[in-house]
C-alpha atoms as a PDB file:
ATOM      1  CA  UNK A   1       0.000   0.000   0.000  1.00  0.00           C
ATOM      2  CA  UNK A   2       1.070   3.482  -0.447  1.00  0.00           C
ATOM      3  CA  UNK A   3       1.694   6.160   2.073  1.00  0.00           C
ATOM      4  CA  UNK A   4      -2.075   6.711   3.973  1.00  0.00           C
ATOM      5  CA  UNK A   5      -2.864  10.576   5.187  1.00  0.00           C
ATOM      6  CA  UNK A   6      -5.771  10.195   7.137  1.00  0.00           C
ATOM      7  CA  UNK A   7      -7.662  13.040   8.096  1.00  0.00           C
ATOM      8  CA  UNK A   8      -8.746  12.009  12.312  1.00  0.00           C
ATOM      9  CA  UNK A   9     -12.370  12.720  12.630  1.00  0.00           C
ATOM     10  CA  UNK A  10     -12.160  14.947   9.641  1.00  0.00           C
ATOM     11  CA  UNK A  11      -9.295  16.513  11.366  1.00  0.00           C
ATOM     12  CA  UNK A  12     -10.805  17.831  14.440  1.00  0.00           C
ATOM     13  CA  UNK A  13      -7.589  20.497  15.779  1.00  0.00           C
ATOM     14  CA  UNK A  14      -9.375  22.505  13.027  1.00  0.00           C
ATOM     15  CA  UNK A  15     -13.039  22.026  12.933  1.00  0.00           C
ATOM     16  CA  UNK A  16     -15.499  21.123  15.020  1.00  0.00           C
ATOM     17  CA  UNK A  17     -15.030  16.836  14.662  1.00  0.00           C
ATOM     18  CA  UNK A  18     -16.871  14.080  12.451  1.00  0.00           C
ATOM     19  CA  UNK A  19     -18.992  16.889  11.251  1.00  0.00           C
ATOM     20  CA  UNK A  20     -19.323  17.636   7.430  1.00  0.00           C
ATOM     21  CA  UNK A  21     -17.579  21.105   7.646  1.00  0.00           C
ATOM     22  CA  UNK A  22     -14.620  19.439   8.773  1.00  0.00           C
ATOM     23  CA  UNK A  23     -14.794  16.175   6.046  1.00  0.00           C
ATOM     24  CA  UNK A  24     -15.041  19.386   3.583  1.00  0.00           C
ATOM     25  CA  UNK A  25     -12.022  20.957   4.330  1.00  0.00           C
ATOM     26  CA  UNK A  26     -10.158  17.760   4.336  1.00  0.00           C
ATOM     27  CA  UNK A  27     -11.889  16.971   1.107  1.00  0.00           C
ATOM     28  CA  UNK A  28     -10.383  20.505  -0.330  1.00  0.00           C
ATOM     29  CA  UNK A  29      -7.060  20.537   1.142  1.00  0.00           C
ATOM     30  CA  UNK A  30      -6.564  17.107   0.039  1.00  0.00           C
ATOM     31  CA  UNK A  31      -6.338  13.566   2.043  1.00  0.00           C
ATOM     32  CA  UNK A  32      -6.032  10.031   1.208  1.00  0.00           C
ATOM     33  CA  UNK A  33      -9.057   9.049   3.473  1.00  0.00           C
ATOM     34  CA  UNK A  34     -11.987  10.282   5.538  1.00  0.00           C
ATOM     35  CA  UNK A  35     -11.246   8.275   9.312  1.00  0.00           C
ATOM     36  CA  UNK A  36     -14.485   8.555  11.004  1.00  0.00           C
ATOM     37  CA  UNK A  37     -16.420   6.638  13.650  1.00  0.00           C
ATOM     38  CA  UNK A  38     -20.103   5.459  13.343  1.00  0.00           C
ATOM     39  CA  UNK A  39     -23.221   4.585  15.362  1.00  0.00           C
ATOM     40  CA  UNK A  40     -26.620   3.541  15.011  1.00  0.00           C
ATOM     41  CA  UNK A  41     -29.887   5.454  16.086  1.00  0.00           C
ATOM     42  CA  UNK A  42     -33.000   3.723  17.686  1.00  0.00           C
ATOM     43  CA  UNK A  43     -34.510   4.290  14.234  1.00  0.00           C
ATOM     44  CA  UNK A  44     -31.804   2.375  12.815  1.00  0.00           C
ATOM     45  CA  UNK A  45     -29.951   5.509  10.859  1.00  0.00           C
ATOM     46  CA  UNK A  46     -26.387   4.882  10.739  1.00  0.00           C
ATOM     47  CA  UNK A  47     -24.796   8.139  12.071  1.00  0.00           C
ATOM     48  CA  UNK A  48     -21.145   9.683  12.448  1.00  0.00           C
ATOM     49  CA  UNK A  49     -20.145  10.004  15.647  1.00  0.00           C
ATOM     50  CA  UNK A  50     -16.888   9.358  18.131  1.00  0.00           C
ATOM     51  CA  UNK A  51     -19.063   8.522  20.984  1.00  0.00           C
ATOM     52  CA  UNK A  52     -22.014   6.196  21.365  1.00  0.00           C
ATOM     53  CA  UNK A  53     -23.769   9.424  22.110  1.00  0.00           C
ATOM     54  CA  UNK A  54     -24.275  12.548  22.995  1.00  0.00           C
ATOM     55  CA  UNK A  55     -20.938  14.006  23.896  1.00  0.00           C
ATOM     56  CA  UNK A  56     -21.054  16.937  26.866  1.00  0.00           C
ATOM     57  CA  UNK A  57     -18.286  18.911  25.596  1.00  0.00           C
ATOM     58  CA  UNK A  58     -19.927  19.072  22.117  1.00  0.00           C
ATOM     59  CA  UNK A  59     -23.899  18.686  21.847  1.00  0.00           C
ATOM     60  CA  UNK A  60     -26.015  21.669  22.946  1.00  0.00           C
ATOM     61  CA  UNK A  61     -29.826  21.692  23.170  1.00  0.00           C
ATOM     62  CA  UNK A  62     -32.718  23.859  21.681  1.00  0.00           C
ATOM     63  CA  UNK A  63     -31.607  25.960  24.650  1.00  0.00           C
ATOM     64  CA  UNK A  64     -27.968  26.785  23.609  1.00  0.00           C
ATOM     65  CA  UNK A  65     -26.819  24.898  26.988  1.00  0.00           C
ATOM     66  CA  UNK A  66     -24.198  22.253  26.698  1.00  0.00           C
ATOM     67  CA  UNK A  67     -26.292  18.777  27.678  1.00  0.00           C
ATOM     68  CA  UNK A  68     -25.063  17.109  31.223  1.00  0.00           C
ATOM     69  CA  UNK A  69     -23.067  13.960  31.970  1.00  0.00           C
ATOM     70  CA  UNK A  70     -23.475  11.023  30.389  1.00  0.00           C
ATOM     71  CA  UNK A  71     -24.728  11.848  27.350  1.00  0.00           C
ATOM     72  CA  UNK A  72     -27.829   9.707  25.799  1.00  0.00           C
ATOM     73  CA  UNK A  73     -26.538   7.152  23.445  1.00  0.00           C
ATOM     74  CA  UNK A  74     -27.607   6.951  19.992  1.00  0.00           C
ATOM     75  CA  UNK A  75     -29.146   3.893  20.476  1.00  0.00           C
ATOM     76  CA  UNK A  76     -32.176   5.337  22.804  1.00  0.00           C
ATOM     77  CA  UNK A  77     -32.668   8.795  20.478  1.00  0.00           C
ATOM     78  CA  UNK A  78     -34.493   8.653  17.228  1.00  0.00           C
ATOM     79  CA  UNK A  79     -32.410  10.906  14.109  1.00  0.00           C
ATOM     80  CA  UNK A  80     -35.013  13.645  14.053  1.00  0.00           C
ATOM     81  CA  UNK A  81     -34.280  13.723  17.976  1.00  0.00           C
ATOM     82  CA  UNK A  82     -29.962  13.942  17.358  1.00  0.00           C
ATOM     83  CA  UNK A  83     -30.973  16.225  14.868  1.00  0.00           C
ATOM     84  CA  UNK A  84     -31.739  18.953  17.769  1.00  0.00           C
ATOM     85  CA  UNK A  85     -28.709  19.137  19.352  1.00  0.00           C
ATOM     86  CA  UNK A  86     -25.692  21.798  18.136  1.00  0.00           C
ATOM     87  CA  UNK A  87     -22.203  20.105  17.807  1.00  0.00           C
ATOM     88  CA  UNK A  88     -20.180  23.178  16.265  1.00  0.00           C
ATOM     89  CA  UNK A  89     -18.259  24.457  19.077  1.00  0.00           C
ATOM     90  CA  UNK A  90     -16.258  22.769  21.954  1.00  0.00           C
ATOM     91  CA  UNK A  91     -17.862  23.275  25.137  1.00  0.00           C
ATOM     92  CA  UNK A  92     -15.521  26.670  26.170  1.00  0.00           C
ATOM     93  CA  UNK A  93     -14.231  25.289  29.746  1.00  0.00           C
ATOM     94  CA  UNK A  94     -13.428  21.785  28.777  1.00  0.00           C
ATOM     95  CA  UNK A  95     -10.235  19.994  28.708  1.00  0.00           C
ATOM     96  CA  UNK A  96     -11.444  18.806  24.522  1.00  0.00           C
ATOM     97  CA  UNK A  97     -11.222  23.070  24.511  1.00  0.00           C
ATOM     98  CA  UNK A  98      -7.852  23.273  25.740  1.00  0.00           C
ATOM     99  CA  UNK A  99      -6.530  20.772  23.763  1.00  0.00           C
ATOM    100  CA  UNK A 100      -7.776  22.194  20.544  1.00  0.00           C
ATOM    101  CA  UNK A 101      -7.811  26.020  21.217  1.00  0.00           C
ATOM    102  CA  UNK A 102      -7.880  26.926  17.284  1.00  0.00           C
ATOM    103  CA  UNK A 103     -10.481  24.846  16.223  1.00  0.00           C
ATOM    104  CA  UNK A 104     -12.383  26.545  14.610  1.00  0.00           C
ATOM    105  CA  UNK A 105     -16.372  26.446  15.842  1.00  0.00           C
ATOM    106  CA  UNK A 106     -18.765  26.737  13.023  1.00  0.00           C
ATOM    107  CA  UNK A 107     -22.503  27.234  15.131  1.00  0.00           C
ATOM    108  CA  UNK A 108     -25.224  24.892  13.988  1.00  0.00           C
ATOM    109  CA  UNK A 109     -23.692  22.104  12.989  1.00  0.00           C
ATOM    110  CA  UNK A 110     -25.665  18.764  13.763  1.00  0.00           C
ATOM    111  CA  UNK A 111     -24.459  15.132  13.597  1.00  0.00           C
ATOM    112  CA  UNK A 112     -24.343  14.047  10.102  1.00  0.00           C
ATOM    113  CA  UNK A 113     -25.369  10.567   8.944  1.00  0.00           C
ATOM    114  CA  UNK A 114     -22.883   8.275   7.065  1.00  0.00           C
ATOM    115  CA  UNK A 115     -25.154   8.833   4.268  1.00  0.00           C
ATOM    116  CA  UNK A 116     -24.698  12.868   4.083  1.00  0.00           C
ATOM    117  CA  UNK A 117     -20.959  11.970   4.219  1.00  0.00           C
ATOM    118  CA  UNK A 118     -20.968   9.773   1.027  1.00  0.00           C
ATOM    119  CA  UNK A 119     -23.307  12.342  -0.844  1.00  0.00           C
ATOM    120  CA  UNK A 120     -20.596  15.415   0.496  1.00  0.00           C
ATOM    121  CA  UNK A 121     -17.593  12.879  -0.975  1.00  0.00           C
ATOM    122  CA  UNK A 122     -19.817  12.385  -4.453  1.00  0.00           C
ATOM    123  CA  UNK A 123     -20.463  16.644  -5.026  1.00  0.00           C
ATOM    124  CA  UNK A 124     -16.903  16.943  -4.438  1.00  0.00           C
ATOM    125  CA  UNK A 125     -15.923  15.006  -7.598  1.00  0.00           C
ATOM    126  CA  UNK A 126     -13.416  13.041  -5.327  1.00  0.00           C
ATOM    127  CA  UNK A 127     -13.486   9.582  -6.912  1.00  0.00           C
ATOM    128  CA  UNK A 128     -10.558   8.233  -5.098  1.00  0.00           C
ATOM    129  CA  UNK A 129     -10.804   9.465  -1.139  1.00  0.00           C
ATOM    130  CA  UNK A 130     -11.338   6.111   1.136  1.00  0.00           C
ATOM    131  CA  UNK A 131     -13.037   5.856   3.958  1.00  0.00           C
ATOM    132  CA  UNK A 132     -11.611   4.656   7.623  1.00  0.00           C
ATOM    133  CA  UNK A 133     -14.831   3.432   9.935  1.00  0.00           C
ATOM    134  CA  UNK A 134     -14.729   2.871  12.823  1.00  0.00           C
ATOM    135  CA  UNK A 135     -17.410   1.038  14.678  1.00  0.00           C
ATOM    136  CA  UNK A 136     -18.349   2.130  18.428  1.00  0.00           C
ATOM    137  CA  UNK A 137     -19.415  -0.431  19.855  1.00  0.00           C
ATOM    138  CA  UNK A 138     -17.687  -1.175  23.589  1.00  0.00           C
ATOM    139  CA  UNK A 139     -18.111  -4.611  24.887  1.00  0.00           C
ATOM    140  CA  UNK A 140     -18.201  -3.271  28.574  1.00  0.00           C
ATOM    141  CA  UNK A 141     -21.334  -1.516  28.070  1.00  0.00           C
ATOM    142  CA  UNK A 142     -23.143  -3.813  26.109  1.00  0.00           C
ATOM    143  CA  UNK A 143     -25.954  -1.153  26.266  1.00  0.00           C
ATOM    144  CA  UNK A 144     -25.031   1.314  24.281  1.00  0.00           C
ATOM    145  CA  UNK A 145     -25.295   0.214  21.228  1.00  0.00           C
ATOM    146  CA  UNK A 146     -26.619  -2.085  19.313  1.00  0.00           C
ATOM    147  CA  UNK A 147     -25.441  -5.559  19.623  1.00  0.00           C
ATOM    148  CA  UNK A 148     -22.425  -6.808  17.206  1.00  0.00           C
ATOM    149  CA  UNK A 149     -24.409  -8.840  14.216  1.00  0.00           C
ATOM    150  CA  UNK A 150     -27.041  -6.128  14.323  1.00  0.00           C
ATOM    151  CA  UNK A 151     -24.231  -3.282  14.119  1.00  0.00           C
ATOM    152  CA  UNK A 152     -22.383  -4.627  11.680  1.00  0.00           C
ATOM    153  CA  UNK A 153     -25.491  -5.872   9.262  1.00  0.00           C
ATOM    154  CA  UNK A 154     -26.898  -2.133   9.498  1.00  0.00           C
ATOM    155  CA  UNK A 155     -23.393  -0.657   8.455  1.00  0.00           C
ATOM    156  CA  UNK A 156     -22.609  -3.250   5.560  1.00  0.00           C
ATOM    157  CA  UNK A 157     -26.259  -2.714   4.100  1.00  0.00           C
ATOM    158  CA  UNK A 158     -25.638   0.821   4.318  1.00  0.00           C
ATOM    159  CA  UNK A 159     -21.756   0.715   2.280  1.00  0.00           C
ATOM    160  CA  UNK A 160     -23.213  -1.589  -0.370  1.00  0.00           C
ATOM    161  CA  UNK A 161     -26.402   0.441  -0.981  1.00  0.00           C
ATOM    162  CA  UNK A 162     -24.122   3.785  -1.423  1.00  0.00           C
ATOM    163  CA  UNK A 163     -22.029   1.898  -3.563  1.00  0.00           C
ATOM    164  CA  UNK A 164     -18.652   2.779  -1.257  1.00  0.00           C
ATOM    165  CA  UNK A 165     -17.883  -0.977  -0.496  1.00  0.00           C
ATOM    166  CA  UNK A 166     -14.853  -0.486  -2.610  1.00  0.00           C
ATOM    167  CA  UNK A 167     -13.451   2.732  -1.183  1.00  0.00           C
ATOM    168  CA  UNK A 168     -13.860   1.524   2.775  1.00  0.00           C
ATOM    169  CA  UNK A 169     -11.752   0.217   5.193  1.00  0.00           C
ATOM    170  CA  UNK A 170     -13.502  -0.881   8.699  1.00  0.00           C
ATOM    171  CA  UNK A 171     -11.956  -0.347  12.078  1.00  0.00           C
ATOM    172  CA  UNK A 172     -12.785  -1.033  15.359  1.00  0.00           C
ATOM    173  CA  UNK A 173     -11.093  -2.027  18.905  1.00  0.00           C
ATOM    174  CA  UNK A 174     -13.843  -4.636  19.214  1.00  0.00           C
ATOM    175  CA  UNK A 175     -13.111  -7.195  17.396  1.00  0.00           C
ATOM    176  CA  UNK A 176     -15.873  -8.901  17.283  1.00  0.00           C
ATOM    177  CA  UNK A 177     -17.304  -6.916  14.746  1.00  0.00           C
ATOM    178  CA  UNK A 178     -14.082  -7.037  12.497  1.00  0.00           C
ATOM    179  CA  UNK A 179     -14.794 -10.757  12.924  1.00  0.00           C
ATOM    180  CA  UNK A 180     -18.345 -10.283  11.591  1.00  0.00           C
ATOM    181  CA  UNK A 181     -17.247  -7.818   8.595  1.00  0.00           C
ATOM    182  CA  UNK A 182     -14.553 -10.435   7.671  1.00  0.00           C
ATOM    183  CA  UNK A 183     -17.348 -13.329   7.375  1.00  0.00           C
ATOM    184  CA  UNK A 184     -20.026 -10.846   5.887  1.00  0.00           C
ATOM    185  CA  UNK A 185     -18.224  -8.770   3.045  1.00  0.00           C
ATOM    186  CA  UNK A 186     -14.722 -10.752   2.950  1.00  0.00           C
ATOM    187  CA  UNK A 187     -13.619  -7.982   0.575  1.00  0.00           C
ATOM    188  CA  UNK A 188     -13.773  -4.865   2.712  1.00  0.00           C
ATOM    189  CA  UNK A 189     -10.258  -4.481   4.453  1.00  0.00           C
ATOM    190  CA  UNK A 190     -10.575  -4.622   8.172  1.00  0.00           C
ATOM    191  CA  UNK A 191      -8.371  -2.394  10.535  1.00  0.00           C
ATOM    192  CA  UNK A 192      -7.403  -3.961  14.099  1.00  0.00           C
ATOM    193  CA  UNK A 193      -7.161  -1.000  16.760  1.00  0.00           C
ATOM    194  CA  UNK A 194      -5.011  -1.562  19.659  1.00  0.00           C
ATOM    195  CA  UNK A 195      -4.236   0.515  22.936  1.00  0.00           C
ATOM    196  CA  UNK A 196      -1.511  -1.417  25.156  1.00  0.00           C
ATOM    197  CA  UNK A 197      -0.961   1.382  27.729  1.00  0.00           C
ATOM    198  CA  UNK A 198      -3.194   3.796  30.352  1.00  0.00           C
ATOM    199  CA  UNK A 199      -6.740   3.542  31.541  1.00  0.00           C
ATOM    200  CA  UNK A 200      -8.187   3.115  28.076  1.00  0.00           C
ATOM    201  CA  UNK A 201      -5.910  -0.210  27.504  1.00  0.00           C
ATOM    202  CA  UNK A 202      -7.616  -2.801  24.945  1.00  0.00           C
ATOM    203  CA  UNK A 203      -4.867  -5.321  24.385  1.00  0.00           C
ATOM    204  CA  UNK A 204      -2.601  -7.292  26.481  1.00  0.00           C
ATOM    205  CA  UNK A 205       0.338  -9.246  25.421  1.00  0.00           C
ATOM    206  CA  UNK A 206      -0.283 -12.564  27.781  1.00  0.00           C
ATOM    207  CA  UNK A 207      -4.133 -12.735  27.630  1.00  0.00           C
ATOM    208  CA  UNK A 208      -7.640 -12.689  25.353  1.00  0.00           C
ATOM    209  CA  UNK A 209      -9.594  -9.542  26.334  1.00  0.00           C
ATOM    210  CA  UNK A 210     -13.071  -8.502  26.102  1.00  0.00           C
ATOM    211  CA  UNK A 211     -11.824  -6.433  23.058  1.00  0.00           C
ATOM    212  CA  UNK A 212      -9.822  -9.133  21.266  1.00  0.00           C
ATOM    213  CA  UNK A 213     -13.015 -11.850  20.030  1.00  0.00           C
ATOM    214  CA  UNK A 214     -11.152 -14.516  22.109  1.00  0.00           C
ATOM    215  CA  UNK A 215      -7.561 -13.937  20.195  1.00  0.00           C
ATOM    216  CA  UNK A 216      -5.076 -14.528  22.961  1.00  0.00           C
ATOM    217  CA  UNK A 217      -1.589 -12.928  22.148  1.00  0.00           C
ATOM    218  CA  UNK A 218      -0.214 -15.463  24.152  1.00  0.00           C
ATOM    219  CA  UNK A 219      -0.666 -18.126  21.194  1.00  0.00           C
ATOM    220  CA  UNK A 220       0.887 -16.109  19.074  1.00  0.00           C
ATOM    221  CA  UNK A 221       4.359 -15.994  20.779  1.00  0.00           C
ATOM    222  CA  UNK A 222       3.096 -12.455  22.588  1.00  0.00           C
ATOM    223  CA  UNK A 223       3.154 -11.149  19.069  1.00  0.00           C
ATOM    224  CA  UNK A 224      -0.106  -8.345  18.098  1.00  0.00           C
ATOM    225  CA  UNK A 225       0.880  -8.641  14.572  1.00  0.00           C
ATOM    226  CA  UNK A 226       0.978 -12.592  14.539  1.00  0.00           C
ATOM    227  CA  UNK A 227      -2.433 -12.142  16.408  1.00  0.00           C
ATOM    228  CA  UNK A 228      -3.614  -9.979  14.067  1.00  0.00           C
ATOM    229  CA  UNK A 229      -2.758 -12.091  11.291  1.00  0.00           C
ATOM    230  CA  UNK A 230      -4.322 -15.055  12.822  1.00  0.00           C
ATOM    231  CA  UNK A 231      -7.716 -13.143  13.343  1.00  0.00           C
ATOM    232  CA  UNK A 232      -7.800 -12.475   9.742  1.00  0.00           C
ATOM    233  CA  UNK A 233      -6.991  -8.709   9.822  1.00  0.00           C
ATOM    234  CA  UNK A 234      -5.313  -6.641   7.040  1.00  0.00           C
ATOM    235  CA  UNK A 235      -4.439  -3.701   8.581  1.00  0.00           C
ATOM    236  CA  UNK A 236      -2.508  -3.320  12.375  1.00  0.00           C
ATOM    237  CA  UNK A 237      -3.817   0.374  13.216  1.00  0.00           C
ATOM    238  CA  UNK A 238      -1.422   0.897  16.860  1.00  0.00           C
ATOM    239  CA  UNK A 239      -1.189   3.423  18.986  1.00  0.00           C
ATOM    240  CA  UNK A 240       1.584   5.449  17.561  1.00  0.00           C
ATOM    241  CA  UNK A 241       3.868   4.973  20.671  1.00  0.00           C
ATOM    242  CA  UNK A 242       3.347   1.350  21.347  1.00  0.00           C
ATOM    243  CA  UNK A 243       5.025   0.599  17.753  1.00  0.00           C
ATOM    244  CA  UNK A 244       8.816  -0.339  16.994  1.00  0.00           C
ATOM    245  CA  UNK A 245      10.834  -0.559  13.986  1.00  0.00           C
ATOM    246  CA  UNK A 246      11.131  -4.040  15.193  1.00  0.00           C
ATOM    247  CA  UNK A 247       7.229  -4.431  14.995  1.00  0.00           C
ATOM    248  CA  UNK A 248       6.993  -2.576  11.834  1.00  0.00           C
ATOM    249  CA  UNK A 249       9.027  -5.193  10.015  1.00  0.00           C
ATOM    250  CA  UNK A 250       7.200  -8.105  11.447  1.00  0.00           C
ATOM    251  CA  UNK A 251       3.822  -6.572  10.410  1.00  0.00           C
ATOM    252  CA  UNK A 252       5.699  -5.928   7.235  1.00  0.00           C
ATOM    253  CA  UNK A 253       7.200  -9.611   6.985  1.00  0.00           C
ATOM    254  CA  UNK A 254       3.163 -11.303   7.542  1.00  0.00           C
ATOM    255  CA  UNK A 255       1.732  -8.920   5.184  1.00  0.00           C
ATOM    256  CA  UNK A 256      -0.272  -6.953   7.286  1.00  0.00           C
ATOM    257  CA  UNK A 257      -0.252  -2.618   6.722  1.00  0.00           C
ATOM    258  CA  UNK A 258       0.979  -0.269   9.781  1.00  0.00           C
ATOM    259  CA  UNK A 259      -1.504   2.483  10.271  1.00  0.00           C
ATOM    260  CA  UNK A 260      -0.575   4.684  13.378  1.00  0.00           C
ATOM    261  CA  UNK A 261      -2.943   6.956  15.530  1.00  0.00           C
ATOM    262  CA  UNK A 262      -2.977   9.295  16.546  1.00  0.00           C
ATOM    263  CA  UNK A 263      -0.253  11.953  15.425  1.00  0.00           C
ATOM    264  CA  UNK A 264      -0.281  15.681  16.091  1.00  0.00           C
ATOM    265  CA  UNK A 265       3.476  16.597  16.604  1.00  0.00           C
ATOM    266  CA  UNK A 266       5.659  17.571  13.527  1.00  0.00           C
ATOM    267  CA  UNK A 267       8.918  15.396  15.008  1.00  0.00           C
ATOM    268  CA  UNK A 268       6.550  12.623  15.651  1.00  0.00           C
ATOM    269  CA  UNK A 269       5.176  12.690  12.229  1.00  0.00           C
ATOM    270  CA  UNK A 270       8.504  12.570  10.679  1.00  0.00           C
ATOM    271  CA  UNK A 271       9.668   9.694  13.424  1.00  0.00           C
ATOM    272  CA  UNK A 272       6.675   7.765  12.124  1.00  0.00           C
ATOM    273  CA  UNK A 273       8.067   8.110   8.524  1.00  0.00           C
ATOM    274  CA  UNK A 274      11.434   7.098   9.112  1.00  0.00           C
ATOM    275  CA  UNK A 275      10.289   4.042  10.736  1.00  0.00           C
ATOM    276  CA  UNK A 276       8.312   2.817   7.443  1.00  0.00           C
ATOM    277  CA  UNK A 277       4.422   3.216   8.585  1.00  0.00           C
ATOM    278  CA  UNK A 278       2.238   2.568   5.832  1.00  0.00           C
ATOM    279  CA  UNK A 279       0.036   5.361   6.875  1.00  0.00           C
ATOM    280  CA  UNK A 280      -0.541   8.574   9.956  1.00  0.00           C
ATOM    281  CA  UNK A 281      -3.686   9.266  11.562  1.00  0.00           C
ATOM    282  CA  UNK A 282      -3.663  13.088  12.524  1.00  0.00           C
ATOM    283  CA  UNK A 283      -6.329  15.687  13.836  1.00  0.00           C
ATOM    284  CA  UNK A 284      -3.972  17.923  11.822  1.00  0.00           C
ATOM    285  CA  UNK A 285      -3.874  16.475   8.104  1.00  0.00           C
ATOM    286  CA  UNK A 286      -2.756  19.821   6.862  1.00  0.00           C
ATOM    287  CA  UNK A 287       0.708  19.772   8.667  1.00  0.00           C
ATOM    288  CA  UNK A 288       0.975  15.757   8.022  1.00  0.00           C
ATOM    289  CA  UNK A 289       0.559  17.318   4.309  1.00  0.00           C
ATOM    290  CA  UNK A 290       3.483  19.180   5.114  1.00  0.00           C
ATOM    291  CA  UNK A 291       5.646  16.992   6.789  1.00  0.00           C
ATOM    292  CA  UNK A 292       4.782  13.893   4.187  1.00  0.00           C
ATOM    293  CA  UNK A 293       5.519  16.323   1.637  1.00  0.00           C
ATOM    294  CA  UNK A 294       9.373  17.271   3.322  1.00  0.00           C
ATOM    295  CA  UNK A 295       9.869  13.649   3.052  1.00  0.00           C
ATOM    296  CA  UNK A 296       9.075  12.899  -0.642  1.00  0.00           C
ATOM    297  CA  UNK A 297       5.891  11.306  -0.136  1.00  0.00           C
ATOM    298  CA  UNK A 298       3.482  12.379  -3.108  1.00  0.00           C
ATOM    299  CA  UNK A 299       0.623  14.249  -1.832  1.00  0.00           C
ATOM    300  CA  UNK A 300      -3.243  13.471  -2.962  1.00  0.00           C
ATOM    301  CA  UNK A 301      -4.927  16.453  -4.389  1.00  0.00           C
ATOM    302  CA  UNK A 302      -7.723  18.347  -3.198  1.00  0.00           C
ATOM    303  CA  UNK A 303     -11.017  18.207  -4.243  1.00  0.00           C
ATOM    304  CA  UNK A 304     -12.606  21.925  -2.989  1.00  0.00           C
ATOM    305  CA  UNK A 305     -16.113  21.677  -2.002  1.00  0.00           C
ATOM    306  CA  UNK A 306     -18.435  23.146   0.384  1.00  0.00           C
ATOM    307  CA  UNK A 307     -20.372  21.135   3.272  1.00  0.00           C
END
């Protein structure tokens, strides 16, 4: 595969996140694909969202007031009912604010549906842009989405109607539903997330977890890329620093692409490079333009178009 510039969320450090404004300027600026994240609605509307729902630091009411803690996931609110709630600027006192103080908010922006995205990617003329999905489905809290099968049955029904099944990749850190997407459209690429460190840890090295569809690392000489292999996967997408040039080469070696997430910082960008990743997952695509540009990597024209 050739060098991947993925465009996180749209790129979110410059508009508001998974919001069509912000797939329009990476449209026009020029990416190699859309990454994006996905849920489904009560009314069974496939919609593009990080969270399983409302998010407090993004959606505001009706009322202009940022909704409380937890947010209502998509699973329990009807589209016409996400369709009321605001998600163009960063609630002003969060920590999402401070760590993207120049995005840029663009008021009365709603959650768009997977649907609106494909129709934005068809009036910009772009005919080659892929797509990066990512399914949010958490087996911890089974009841926040919709189960696995169902998920994954609603989303491939969705790709193949649209006619995108040849332009999208499918991610998740659940397995199970890369599992699913494998025995269901054997021709889509699937993308195995992994987190090995912090509070948000998916993946150990000695043990199955309740992320990993019963694939224990251990059988696979402690190996995530022999694991990965195993499970059927084509793409290893890593945290960016949990990856090695030693890991790299055995991904390499089995066959497998090396898509890292996610990368913000210029020297880490360029670090990335020089180790041989097949692709970068920023929130800022336009300075991962720059950077993949310093290091002779050919850069994919933009397609201008307005959201």
């Amino acid at each position: 595969m050739g060098f991947d510039l993925e465009a996180h969320r749209g790129g979110r450090a410059l508009l508001p996140e998974n919001t069509l404004p912000a797939f329009a300027n990476a449209l026009s600026m020029g990416v190699d694909t859309l990454e994006l994240d996905v849920g489904v609605t009560a009314d069974g509307e496939v919609v593009v969202s990080h969270e399983r729902g409302l998010n407090p630091d993004l959606a505001r009411g009706p009322d202009g007031a940022y909704i409380t803690a937890p947010g209502t996931p998509f699973v329990k609110l009807r589209l016409d009912e996400v369709r009321t709630y605001d998600v163009g600027r960063i609630r002003p006192d969060s920590a999402y604010a401070r760590q993207f103080p120049d995005q840029r908010a663009v008021p009365g922006t709603r959650i768009p549906t997977l649907s609106e995205l494909f129709a934005l990617v068809r009036k910009s003329g772009n005919t080659r842009v892929g797509f990066n999905i990512e399914t949010k489905i958490d087996p911890n809290h089974p009841d926040q989405s919709l189960d696995p099968q169902a998920f994954v049955t609603r989303l491939l029904r969705l790709i193949e109607a649209e006619k995108f099944s040849d332009r999208v990749m499918i991610q998740s850190f659940d397995w199970r539903t890369l599992q699913l997407v494998q025995q269901q459209a054997p021709k889509i690429p699937t993308v195995y997330l992994t987190l090995e460190r912090g509070s948000g840890q998916t993946v150990a090295l000695d043990k199955a977890t309740n992320w990993t569809a019963g694939f224990n690392p251990a059988d696979h000489s402690g190996s995530l890329p022999r694991t990965i292999k195993a499970a059927g996967g084509a793409v290893w997408s890593p945290y960016f620093g949990d990856v090695t040039a030693a890991l790299i080469s055995e991904a390499r070696g089995l066959g497998l692409g090396v898509v890292v997430w996610t990368v913000n910082k210029p020297d880490d960008m360029a670090h990335m490079i020089e180790l041989g990743v097949d692709g970068i997952i920023s929130d800022r695509p336009d300075l991962l333009r720059q950077i993949a540009g310093e290091k002779g990597i050919a850069l994919p024209a933009g397609t201008p178009v307005e959201p």
